[in-house]
Protein backbone atom coordinates (compact mmCIF):
# COMPACT_ATOMS: atom_id res chain seq x y z
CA UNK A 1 -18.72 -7.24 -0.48
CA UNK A 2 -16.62 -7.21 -3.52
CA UNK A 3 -13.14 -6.06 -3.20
CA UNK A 4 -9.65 -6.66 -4.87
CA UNK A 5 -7.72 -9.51 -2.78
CA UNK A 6 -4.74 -11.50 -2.80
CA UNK A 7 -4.44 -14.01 -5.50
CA UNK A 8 -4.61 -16.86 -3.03
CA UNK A 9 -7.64 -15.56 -0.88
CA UNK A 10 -10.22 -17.23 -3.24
CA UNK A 11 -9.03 -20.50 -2.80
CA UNK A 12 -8.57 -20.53 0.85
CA UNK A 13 -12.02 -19.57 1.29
CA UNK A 14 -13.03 -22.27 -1.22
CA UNK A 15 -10.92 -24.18 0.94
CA UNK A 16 -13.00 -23.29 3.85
CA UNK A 17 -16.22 -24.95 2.58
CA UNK A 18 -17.60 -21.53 1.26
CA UNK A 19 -17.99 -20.02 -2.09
CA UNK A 20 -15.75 -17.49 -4.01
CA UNK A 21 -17.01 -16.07 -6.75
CA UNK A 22 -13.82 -13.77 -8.69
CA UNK A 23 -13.49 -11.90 -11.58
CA UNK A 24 -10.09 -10.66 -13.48
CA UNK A 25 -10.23 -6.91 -13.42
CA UNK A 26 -8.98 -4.96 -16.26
CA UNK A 27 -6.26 -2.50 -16.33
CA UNK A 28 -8.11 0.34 -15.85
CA UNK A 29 -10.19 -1.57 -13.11
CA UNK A 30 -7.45 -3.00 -11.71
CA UNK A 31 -5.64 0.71 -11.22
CA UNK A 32 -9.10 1.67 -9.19
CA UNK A 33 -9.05 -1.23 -7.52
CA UNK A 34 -5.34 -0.69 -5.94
CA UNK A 35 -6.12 2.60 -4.85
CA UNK A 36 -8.86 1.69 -2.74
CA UNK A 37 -7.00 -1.22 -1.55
CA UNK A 38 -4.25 1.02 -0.44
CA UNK A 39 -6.70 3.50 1.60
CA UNK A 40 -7.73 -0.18 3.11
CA UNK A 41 -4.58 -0.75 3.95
CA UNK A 42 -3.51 2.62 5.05
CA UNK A 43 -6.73 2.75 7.47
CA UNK A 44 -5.67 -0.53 8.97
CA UNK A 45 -2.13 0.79 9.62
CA UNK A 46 -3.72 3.64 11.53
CA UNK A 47 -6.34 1.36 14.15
CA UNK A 48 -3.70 -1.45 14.41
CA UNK A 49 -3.37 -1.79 18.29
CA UNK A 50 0.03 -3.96 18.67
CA UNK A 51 3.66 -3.55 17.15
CA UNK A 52 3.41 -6.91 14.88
CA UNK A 53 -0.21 -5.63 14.01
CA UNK A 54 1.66 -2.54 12.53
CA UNK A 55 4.08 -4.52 11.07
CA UNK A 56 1.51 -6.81 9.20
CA UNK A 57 -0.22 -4.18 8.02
CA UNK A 58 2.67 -2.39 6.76
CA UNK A 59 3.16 -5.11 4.99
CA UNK A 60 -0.04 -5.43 3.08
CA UNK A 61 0.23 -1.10 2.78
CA UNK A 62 4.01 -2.52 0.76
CA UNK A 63 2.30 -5.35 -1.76
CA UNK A 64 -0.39 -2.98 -3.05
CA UNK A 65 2.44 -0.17 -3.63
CA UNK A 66 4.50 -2.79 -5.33
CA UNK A 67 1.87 -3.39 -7.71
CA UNK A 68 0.77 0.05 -8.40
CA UNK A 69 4.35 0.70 -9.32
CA UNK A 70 4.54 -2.20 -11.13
CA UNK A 71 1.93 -0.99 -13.43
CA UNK A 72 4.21 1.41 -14.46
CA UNK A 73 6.90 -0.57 -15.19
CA UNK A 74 8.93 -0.86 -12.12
CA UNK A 75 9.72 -3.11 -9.18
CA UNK A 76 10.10 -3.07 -5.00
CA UNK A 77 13.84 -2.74 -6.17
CA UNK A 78 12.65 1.00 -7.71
CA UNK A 79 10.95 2.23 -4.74
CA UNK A 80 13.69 1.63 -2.45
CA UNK A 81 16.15 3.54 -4.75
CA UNK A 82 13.36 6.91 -4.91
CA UNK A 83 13.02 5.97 -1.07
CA UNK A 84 16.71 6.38 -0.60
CA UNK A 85 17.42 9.61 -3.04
CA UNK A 86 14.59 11.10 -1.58
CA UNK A 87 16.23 10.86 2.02
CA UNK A 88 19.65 11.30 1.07
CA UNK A 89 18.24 15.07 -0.18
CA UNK A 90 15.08 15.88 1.59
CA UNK A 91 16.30 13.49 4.98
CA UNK A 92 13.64 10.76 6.69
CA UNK A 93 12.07 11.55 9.97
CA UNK A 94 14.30 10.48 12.45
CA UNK A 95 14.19 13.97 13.59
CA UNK A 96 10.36 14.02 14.17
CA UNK A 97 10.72 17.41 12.72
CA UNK A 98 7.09 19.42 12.54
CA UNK A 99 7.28 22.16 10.63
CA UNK A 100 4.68 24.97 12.33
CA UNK A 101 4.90 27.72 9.59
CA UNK A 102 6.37 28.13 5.93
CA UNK A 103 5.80 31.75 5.96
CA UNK A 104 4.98 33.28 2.12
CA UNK A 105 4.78 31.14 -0.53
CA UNK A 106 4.54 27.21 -1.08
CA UNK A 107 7.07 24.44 -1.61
């Protein structure tokens, strides 16, 4: 099963007594390779059963956006900013507000 993983998985599983045979992707390879990793992610977010198991997998769901991002040039530091614009002018979900109909037209 090949798959992108943490830079320290290899060696833990080398560490295990098994082998680990890795690659360096290239950019473009890399940029596929994040994507799937975040529908990974994402899917584990959705079947985790337990509060920390949300929570841990939230976390994994946050590295692979910080290095998607980071292949365009920014950091954690730039998400949180967009994050926080984006809710000081669209608002977060607090609310848990469903919206049923738009009537005519789109966004």
């Amino acid at each position: 099963m090949a798959k992108l993983v943490r830079d320290n998985i290899p060696g833990l599983i080398r560490a295990s007594g098994r082998r680990a045979v890795t690659r360096q992707l290239d950019d473009d390879e890399f940029a596929a390779a994040l994507l799937d990793k975040l529908d990974e992610e994402i899917a584990e977010v959705r079947s985790a059963a337990t509060a920390e198991a949300v929570l841990e997998e939230a976390a994994d769901v946050l590295e692979v956006l910080v290095a998607i991002v980071e292949q365009h040039g920014y950091r954690l530091s730039h998400i949180i900013a967009a994050a926080d614009e984006k809710r000081l002018s669209r608002g977060g979900f607090a609310n848990r507000c469903w919206l049923e109909d738009q009537g005519r037209g789109g966004w």
